[in-house]
Structures are given as C-alpha cells and as structure tokens.
Protein backbone atom coordinates (compact mmCIF):
# COMPACT_ATOMS: atom_id res chain seq x y z
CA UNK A 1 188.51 74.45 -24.18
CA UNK A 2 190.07 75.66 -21.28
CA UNK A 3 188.02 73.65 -19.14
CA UNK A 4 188.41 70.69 -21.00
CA UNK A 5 192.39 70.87 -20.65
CA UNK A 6 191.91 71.14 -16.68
CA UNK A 7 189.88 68.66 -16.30
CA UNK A 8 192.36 66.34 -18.53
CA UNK A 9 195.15 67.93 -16.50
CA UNK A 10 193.82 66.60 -13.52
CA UNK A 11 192.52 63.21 -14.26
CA UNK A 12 196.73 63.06 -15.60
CA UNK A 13 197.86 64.39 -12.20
CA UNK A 14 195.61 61.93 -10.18
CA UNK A 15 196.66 58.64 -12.45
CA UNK A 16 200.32 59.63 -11.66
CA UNK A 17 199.41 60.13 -7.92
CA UNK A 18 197.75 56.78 -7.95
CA UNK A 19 200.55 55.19 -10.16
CA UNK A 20 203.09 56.45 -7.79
CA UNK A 21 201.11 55.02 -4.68
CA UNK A 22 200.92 51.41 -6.40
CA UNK A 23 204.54 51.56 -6.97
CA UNK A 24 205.24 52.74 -3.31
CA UNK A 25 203.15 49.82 -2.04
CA UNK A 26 204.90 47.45 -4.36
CA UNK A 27 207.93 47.97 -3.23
CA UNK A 28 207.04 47.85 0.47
CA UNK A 29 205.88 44.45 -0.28
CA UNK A 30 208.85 43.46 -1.94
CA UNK A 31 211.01 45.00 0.90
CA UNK A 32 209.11 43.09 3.05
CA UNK A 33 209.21 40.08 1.10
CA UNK A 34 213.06 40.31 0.94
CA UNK A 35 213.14 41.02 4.78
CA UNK A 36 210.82 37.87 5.98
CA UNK A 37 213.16 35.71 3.39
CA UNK A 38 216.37 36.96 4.42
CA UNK A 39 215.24 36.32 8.10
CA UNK A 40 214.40 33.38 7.12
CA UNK A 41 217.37 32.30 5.70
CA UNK A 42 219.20 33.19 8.79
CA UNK A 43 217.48 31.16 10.87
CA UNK A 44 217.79 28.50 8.27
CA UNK A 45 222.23 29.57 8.78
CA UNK A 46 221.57 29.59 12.54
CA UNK A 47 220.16 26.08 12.39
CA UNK A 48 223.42 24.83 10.69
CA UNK A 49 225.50 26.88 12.56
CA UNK A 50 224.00 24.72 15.67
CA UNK A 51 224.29 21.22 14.38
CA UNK A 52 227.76 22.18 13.46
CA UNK A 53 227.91 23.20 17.10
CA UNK A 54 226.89 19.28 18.07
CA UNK A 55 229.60 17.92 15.54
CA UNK A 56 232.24 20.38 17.06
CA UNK A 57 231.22 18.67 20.65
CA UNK A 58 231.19 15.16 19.22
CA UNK A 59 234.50 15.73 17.60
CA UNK A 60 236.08 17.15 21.28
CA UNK A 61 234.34 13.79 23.33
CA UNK A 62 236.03 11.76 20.95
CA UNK A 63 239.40 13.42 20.87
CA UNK A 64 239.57 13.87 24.56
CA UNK A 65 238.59 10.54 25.29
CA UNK A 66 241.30 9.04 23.05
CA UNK A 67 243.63 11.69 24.67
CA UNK A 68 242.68 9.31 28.13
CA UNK A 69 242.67 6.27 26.92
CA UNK A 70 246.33 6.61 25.53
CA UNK A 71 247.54 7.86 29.02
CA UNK A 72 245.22 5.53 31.00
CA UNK A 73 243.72 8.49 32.78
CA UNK A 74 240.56 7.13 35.19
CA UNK A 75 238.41 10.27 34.47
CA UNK A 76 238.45 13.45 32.12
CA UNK A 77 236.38 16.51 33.06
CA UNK A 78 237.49 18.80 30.87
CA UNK A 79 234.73 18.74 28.84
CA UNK A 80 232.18 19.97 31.16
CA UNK A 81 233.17 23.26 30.80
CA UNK A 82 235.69 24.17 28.07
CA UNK A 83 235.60 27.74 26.76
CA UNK A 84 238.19 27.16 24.15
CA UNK A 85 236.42 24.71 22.30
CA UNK A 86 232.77 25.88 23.03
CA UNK A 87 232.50 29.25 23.24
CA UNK A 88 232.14 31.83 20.33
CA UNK A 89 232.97 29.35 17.73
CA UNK A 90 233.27 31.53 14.05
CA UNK A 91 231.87 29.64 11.29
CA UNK A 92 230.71 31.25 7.86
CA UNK A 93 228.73 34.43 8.53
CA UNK A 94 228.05 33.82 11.77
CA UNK A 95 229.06 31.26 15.21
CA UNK A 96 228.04 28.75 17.43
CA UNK A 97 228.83 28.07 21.27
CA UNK A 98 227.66 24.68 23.45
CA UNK A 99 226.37 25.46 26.16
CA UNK A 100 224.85 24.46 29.11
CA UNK A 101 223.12 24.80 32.42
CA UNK A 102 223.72 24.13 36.21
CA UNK A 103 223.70 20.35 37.14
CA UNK A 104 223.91 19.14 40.79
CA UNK A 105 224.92 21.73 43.02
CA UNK A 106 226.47 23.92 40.58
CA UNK A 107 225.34 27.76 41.53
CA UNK A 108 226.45 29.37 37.96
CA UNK A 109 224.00 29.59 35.35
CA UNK A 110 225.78 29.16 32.00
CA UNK A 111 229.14 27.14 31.29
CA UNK A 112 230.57 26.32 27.69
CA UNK A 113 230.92 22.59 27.59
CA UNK A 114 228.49 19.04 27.42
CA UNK A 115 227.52 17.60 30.69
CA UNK A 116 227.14 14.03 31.41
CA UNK A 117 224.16 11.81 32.51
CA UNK A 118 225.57 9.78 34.28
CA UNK A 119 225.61 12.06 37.05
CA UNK A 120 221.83 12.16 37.57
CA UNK A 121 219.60 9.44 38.62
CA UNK A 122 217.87 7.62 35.65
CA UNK A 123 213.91 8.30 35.97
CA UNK A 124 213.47 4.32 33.82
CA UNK A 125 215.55 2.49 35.90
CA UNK A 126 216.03 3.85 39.41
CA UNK A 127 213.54 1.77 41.74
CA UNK A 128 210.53 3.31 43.53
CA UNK A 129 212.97 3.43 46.88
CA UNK A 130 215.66 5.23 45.06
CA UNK A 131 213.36 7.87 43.26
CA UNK A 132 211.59 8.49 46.62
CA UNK A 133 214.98 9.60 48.22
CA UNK A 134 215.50 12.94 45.44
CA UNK A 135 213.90 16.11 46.91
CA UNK A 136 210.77 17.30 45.68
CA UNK A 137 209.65 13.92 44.67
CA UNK A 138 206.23 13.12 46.79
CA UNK A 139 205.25 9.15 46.75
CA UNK A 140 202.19 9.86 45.21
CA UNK A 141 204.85 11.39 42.07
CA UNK A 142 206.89 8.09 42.68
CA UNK A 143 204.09 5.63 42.34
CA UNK A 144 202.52 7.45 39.20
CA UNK A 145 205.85 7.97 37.60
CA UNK A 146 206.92 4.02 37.82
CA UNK A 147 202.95 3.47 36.47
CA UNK A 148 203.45 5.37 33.55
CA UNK A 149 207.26 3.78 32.49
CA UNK A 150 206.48 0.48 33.26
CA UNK A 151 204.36 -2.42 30.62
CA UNK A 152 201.98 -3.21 32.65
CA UNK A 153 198.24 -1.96 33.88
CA UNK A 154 197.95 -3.19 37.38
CA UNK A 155 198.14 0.35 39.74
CA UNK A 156 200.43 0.18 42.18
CA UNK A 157 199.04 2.18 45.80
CA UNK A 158 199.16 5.30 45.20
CA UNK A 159 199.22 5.16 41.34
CA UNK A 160 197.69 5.75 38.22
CA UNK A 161 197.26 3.29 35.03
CA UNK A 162 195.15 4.17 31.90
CA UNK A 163 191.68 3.78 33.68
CA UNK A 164 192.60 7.76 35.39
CA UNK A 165 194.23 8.72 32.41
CA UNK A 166 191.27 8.11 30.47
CA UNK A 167 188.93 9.47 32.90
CA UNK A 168 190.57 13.08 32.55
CA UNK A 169 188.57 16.17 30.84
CA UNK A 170 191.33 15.81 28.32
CA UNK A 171 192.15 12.52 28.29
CA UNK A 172 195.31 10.96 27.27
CA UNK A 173 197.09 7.52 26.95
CA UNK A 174 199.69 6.47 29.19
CA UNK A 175 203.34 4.69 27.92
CA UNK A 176 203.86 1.88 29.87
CA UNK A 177 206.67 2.30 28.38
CA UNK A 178 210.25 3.94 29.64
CA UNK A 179 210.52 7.60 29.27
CA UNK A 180 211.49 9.04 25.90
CA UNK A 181 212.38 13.02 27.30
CA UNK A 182 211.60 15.04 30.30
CA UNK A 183 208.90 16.63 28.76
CA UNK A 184 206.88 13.25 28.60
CA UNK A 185 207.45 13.66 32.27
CA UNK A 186 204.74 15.97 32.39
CA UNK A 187 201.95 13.31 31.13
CA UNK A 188 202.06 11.98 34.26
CA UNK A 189 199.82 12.71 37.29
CA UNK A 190 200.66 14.90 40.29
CA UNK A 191 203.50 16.31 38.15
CA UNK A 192 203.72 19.82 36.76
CA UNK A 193 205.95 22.43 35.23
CA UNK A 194 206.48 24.37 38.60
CA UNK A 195 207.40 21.29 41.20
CA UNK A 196 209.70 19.26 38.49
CA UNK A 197 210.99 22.38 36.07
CA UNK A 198 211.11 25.08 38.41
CA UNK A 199 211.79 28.47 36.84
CA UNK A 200 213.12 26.77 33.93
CA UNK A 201 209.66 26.26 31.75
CA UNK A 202 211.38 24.99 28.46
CA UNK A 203 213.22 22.41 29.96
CA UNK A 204 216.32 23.48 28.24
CA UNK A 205 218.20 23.65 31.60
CA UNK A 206 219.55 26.88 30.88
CA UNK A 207 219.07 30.22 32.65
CA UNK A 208 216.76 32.26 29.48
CA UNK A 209 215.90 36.43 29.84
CA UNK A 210 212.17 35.42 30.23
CA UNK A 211 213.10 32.73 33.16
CA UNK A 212 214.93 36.13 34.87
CA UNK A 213 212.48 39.04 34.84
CA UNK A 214 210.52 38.36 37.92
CA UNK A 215 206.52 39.17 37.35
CA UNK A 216 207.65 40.79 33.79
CA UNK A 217 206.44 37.57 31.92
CA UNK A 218 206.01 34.23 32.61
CA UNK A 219 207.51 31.82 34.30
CA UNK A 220 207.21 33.99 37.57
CA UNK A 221 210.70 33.63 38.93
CA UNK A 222 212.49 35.56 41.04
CA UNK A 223 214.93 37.32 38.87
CA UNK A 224 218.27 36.80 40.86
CA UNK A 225 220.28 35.20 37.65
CA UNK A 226 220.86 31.71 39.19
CA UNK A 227 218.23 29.11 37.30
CA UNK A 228 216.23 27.76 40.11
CA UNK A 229 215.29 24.24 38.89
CA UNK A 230 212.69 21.72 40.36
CA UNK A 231 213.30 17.69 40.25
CA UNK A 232 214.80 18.08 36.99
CA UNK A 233 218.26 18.85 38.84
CA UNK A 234 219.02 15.53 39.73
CA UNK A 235 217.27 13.23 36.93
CA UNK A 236 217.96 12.12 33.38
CA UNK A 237 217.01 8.96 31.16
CA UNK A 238 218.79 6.93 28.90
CA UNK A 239 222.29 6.85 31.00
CA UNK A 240 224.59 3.89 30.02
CA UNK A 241 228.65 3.44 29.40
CA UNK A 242 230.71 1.06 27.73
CA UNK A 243 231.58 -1.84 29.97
CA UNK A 244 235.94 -1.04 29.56
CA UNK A 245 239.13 -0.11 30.97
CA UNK A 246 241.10 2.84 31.13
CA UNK A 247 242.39 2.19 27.89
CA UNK A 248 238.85 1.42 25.94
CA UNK A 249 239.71 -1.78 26.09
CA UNK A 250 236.84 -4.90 26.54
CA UNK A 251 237.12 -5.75 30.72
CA UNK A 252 237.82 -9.33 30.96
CA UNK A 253 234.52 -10.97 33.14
CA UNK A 254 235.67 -12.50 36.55
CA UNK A 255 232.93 -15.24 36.36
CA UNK A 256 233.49 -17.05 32.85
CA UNK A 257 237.07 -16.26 31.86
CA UNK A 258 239.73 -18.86 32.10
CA UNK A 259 243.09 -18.53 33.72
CA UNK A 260 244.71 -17.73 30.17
CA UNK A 261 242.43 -14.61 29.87
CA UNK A 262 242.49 -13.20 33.15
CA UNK A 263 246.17 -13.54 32.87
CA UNK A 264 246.11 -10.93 30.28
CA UNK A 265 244.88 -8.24 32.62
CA UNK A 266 247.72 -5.80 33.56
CA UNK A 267 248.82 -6.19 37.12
CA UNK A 268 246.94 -9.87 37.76
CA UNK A 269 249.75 -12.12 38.10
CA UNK A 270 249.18 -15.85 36.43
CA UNK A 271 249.45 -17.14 39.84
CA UNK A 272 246.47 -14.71 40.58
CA UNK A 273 244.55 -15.54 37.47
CA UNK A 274 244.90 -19.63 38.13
CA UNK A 275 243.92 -19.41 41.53
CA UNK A 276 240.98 -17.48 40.93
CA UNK A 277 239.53 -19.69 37.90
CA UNK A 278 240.64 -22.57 40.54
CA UNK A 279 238.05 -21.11 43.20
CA UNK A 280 235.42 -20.60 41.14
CA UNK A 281 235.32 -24.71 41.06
CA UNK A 282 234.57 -24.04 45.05
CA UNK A 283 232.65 -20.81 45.24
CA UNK A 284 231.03 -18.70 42.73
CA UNK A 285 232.05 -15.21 41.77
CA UNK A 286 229.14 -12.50 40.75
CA UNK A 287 230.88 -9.15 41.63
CA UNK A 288 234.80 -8.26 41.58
CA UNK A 289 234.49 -7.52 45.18
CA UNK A 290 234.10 -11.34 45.42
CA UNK A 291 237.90 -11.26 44.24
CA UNK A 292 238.59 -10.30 47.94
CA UNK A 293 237.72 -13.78 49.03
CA UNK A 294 239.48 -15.95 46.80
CA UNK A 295 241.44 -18.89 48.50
CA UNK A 296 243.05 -21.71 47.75
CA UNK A 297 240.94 -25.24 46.28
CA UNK A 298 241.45 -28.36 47.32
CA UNK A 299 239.33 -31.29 45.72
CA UNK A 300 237.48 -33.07 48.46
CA UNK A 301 237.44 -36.90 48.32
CA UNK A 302 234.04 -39.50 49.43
CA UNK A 303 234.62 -41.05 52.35
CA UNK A 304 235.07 -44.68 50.62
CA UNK A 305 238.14 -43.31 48.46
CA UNK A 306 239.37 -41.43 51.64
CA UNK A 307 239.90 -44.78 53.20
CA UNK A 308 241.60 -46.81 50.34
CA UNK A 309 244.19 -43.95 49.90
CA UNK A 310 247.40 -43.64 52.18
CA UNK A 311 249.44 -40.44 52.88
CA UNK A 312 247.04 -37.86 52.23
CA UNK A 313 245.93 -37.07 55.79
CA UNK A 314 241.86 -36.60 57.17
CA UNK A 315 241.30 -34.32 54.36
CA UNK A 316 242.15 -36.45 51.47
CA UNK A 317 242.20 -33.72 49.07
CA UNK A 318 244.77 -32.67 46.28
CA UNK A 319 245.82 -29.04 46.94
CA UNK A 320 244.91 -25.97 43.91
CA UNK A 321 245.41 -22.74 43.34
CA UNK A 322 248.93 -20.73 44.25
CA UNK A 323 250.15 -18.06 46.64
CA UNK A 324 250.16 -14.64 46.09
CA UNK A 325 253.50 -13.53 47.50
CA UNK A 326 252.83 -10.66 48.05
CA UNK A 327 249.88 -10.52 50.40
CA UNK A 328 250.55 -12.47 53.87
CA UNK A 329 247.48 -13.45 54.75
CA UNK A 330 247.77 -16.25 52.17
CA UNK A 331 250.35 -18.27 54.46
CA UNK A 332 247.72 -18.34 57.54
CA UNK A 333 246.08 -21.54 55.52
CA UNK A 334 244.78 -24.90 57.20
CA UNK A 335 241.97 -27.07 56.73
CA UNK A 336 240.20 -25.32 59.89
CA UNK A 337 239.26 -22.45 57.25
CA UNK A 338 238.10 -24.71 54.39
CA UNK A 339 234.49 -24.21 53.09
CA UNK A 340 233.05 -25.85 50.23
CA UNK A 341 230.17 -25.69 48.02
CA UNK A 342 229.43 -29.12 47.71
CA UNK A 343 230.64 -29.07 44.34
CA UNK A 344 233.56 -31.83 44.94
CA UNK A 345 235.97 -28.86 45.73
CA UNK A 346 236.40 -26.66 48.91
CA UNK A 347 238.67 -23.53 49.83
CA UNK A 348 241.29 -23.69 52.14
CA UNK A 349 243.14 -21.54 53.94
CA UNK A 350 243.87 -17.43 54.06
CA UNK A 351 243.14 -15.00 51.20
CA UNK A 352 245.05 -14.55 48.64
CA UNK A 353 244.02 -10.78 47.24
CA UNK A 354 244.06 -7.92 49.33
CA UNK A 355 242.14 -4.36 48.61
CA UNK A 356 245.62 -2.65 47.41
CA UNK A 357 246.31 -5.96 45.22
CA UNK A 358 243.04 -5.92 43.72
CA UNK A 359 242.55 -1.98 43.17
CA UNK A 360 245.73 -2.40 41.37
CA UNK A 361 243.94 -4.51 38.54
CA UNK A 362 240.30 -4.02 39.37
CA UNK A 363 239.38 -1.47 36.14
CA UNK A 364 240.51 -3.93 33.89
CA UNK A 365 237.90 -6.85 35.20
CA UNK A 366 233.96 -6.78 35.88
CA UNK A 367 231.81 -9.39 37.00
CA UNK A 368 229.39 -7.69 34.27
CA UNK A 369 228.52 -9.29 30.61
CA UNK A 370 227.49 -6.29 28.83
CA UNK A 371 227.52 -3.00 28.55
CA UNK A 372 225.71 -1.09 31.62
CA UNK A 373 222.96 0.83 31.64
CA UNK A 374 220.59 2.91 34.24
CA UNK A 375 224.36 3.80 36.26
CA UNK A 376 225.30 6.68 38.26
CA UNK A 377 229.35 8.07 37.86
CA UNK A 378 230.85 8.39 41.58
CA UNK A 379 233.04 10.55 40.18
CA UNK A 380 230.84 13.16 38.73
CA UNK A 381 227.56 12.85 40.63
CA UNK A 382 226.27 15.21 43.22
CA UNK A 383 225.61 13.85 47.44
CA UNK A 384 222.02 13.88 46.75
CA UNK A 385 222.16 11.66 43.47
CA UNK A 386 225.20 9.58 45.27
CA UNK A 387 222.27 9.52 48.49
CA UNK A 388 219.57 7.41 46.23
CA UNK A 389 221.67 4.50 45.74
CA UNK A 390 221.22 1.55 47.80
CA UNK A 391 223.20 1.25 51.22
CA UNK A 392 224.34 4.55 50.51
CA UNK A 393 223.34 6.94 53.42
CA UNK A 394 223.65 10.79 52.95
CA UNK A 395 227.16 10.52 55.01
CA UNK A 396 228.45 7.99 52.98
CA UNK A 397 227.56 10.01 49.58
CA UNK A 398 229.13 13.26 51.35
CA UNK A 399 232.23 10.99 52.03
CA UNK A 400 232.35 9.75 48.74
CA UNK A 401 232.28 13.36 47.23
CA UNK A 402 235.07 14.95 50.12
CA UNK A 403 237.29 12.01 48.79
CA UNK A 404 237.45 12.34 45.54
CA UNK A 405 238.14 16.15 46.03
CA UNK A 406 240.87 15.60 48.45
CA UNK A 407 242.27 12.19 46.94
CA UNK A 408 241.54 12.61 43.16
CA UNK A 409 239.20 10.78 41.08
CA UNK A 410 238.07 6.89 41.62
CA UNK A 411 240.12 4.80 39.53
CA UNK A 412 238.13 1.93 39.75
CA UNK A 413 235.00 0.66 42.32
CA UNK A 414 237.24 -1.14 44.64
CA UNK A 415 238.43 2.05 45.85
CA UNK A 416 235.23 3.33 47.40
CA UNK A 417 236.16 0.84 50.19
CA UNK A 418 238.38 3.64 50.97
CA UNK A 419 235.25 5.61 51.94
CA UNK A 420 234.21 5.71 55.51
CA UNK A 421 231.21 3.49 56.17
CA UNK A 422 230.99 1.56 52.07
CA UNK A 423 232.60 -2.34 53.11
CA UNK A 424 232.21 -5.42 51.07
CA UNK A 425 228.83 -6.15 51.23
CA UNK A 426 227.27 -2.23 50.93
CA UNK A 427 229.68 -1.94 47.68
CA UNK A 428 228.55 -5.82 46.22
CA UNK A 429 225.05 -4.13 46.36
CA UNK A 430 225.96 -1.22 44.65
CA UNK A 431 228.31 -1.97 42.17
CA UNK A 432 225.95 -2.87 39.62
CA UNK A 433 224.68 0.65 39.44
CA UNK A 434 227.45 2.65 39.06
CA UNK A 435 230.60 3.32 37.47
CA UNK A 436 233.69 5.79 37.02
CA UNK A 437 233.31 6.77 33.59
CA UNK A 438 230.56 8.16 31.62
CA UNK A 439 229.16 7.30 28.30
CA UNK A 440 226.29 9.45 28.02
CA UNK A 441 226.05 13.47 27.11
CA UNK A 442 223.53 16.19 26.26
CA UNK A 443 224.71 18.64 23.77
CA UNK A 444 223.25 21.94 23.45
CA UNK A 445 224.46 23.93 20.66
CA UNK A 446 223.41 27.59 19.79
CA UNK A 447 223.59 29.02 16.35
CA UNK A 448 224.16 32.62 15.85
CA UNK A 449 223.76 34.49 12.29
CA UNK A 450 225.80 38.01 12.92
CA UNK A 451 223.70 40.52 10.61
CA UNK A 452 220.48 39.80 12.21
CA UNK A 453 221.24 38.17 15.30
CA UNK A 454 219.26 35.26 14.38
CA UNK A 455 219.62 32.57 17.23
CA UNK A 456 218.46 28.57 16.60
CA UNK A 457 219.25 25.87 19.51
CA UNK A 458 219.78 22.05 18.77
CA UNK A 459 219.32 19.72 21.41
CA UNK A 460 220.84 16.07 21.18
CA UNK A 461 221.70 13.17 23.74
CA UNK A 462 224.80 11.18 22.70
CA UNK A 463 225.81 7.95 23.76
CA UNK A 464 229.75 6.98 23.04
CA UNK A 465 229.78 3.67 20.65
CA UNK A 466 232.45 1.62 19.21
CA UNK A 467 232.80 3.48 15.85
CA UNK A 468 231.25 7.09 16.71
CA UNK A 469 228.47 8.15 18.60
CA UNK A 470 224.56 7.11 19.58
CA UNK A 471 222.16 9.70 18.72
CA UNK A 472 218.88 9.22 21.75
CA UNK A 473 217.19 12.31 21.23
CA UNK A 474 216.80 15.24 19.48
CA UNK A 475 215.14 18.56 19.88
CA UNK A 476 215.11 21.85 18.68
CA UNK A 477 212.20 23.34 20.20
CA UNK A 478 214.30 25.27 22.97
C-alpha cells in the first residue's frame, strides 16, 4: 500500500509540475501577445502623431503666408526653420516635430521647419543643357535621365529607351513619362544610390544614426555628422507657384489686358496703362521686361491718303499713347526713332518706363497666362542651382545670391537687372523659369509615442492652391 501511495504521490507531484509549466508558458505568450500589440499600437499612435505633424505644417504655410500677403511682404522664410512651431510638438501620449535636412549649401544636418522646391532644379523640366551644368551629373546620366521622363522611344546619343531596359538580367520598363519621386530616379541607367544619394541611402534627406557610423553598417559614410548627399542636393520634381502678387492676388497679363485692367495695378498710372495697350497696336509684348520699351503710337497713313491730307506733316500719322511725367526720356521723341510693325501703327519717340518706374509695379503684372511650373526661386536657391539657368554664368548666380544678402530679398524679376552682368535680354530669357515666391514644400513629420519610444515618419509634397493645399506625393517608408 505504501508503494501504491508513492507512486500516486508522484504521478500528483509531476501533473502539478507540468500544470504549472503550461501555465508559465501561457502567460509568456500572452505577455508577449500584449507586448507585440501594444507596440503595435504605438506605432499605429506614432503614425497619427506624424500626419498630425503634416497638418500642423500645412496650418503654419497657410497662416504665414496670409500673415505676407496682408503686409505685402515679397518673401517669408520663416518657415524653413521654425523651432517654435516644429519642434517637440505634445500631442496625446506622445509628440511630433517636422523636420528636415540640409538643402543647397546648408552645412547643418537637422532644422525644424518645411523646405521649399523651388529652390532646386526640377529633374522633368530642366533641359539637357541645364541638368548637365549640376555637379555630379555625367552626360551619359543626362541623356538617360531625359530618355526615361520623356514620351517618346527614339534614344537620344548617349541614351537609353526600352530596347536596354529590356535587355537587362532583370529587366524593367522605362516611364517615358515625368518623374513621380527620387527614388524612380534610380530606374534609370548609369545612376545609383552612391553618385545621386550619397550617404543618405533612404532618400529621406536627413542625417539617420546608420548614415553616421562609418564601416559600423551600411551606407559606408564617414561618420563626421554632416549628411554628405550626392545629386540629390540640388534637384526636386514637381516645383510650381501660383502666378500672383504680393497680396495673392491674380497678376494682370501685360499682353491681353486692356487699358481699364492694367489701370488697376497699384503704382501703373492710367497714362501708363493706355500707352502700353496703345503700343501693343505697334509692337508686341511677351515678357514684362518688354514694358521697358514701350513708346508712344502713332497710326501710319498709305501714301495716297498722305497726299490728299493737309497739315499733318511727312508722317501723316495721328499721335497715341501719353507721357509718363515722371521719366525724362519720354520728351526726347521725334519721328527719327519711330519703328513700326507693319501693322498700320508705329512707335515714336523716347521711352516712357524706366527700371525704377517699372520695379515699382512689376509684381503685380506677368506676361504669363497661367500658373508656372518647372521654376527656380532667386530668392531661395543656392549659386549652383541659380548657375543652371540659361544666360546665367556662375558669377552672375554668385551676384544674384551676395545681393539679396546685402540688399534684401527680390521683390519682383525686374530687379535682378540690379545684378551685375543680368540686362534685358539675359533676364527676357530667363524670366520664364523663375520666380520670387514659392509654391511648393516637402513636409517631413516624425511621430513619437513616449512609453515605448515608438518613432513613424510621413513624407508629403504640398503644393499651395486656391482653397488649401495640393497633395503630390506621399511616403512613409523613411
């Protein structure tokens, strides 16, 4: 009987043993199960703490850009880097900063504010000339890049179309089509992480522990805290801004508008604004810089009618178009300055708008119909973007950049003429590819969930519309 008992006694002791180890492992699992769920769940928090990140920065472009258009202001930097709104942001159980990286020839690696596109060159717009001028671009890079963005399949020399693409050990299909993100960049031949990215390997554009470590783990990079990037310092896509004054208000277009509209424009007299829908009867008007040349019209009469009229002198014409007061040279007129179109009117004598005269009401005309897109900010771009422009030389960039740090920002285009070595006909060329405000910013937001330092990042590209913002492109993947 004894025996018997033991043995029972045991097989009691070992169930209990075994029950005890089931329960153990049970609630491991569940521990575990309440662990992955609850990180989980933060990252889910961190996600929203993010996108309310890109709301916050939405919310600031559109408050500080009605802040400038109520005091007229030409530019506003502030966002770019604004700690007070961007940094450390406490929302719920957790916070958010925006955030971003170098751009240009900035040497610090993080700042707490949007950046602007504007400021780069536009990788579907910018011709094969322009793209060849940014460092680290070969033209074999050049020629395959403007292959790959453009709709059609003839090569250009030194490209690649779909026959190469298909021809690869892991073939792949080219766009013809513009580019849709930077990544896509890296689709296209000649063109890898190292030469366009640099040490930054996500393409987030900011400065990450793994992209400072040295050998540690990859990217290699040489682990001196600055974020040494490749091409991608000086190139965007999708750049564009609203074609409007100071005040947000719709520019009034030199080449259609009547007298009655450009006299609405604040400081172009109605003397001004008759005279110049006058000359367009003589000369056509593409640009504003054309403004500079406007003279008075006279109407020019065939020789029979010439003869049959009295009183009127060789020219036979009937006078337009009225003096600007203000600006001498519009007294030095006489029919031995006339030109004429052959239209049935010609322009006689001095100029009647001078570069002071017209920078005073240049930002609120454009010889544009539309909103503009593929443009480069001379306020906010860098020398080497400024340098890829046409006519613009790498002096004339470096001039353009020591005046608006010594003089302010550009108020308007006419005032490049202010710039050493930019006259008439260099700024003509370029003023349909730039401008002096932006339109365009990338937003990166970074969600932060305080119990378990869970981090999420949210990516977007804004454009400024009418009634709220654009969204371009998203990503989250950084």
């Amino acid at each position: 009987m004894s025996g018997a008992r033991g043995s029972v006694l045991i097989v009691v002791l070992w169930t209990s043993v075994l029950l005890g180890i089931g329960a153990i492992s049970v609630l491991h699992a569940t521990t575990v199960d309440v662990r992955v769920s609850g990180n989980y769940g933060d990252r889910v928090q961190a996600r929203w703490l993010a996108l309310a990140g890109v709301e916050k920065a939405k919310a600031v472009l559109y408050r500080d850009e009605q802040r400038r258009r109520e005091s007229r202001a030409p530019f506003d930097p502030s966002v770019f880097s604004s700690p007070s709104d961007f940094r450390e942001q406490k929302l719920g159980r957790g916070q958010f900063d925006v955030i971003r990286g170098p751009a240009g020839d900035e040497l610090d690696s993080k700042y707490y504010g949007v950046i602007d596109l504007e400021r780069f060159v536009d990788l579907n717009v910018a011709s094969a000339q322009e793209l060849g001028k940014i460092p680290g671009l070969t033209p074999d890079m050049v020629a395959a890049l403007i292959d790959w963005r453009d709709s059609d399949s003839t090569v250009s020399a030194q490209g690649a179309e779909a026959d190469y693409y298909r021809g690869l050990a892991f073939p792949r299909r080219i766009a013809n089509a513009p580019f849709e993100s930077l990544l896509d960049v890296l689709r296209v031949r000649g063109i890898d992480v190292q030469s366009f990215f640099g040490e930054d390997a996500n393409a987030n554009g900011l400065l990450d522990p793994s992209e400072n470590d040295g050998d540690k783990t990859a990217p290699l990079d040489n682990g001196d805290g600055v974020l040494e990037l490749g091409v991608s310092r000086w190139v965007a896509f999708g750049t564009g801004a609203q074609n409007t004054n100071a005040a947000g208000e719709a520019r009034v277009d030199v080449k259609t508008a009547d007298a009655a509209d450009l006299g609405t424009v604040d400081g172009l007299s109605a003397d001004l604004a008759q005279s110049i829908a006058d000359y367009r009867q003589a000369q056509s008007i593409s640009t504003i810089v054309d403004l500079l040349d406007v003279k008075r019209v006279e109407e020019v009469q065939n020789r029979s009618s010439s003869r049959a009229s009295s009183g009127r002198g060789r020219s036979g014409g009937r006078s337009r178009g009225r003096n600007n007061s203000g600006n001498n040279s519009a007294n030095n007129s006489g029919n031995n300055n006339a030109s004429s179109n052959n239209s049935g009117w010609r322009t006689v004598g001095g100029n009647l708008i001078d570069q002071d005269t017209l920078i005073g009401f240049a930002d609120g005309v454009t010889g544009r119909s539309a909103d503009v897109r593929g443009v480069v900010n001379v306020n906010t771009a860098s020398a080497v973007v400024l340098a890829t422009l046409p006519g613009v030389t790498e002096a004339i960039a470096q001039a353009i950049v020591e005046r608006r740090q010594t003089d302010g920002w550009f108020r308007n285009e006419i005032e490049l003429l202010e710039v050493d070595g930019l006259d008439k006909n260099k700024l003509k060329t370029l003023i349909p590819r730039i401008v002096i405000r932006s339109g365009t910013y990338r937003v990166i937001a970074e969600g932060r969930v305080d119990r378990s330092s869970a981090v999420r990042r949210v990516e977007v590209i804004v454009r400024r519309a009418l009634d709220g913002f654009e969204t371009l492109s998203y990503r989250e993947d950084l």
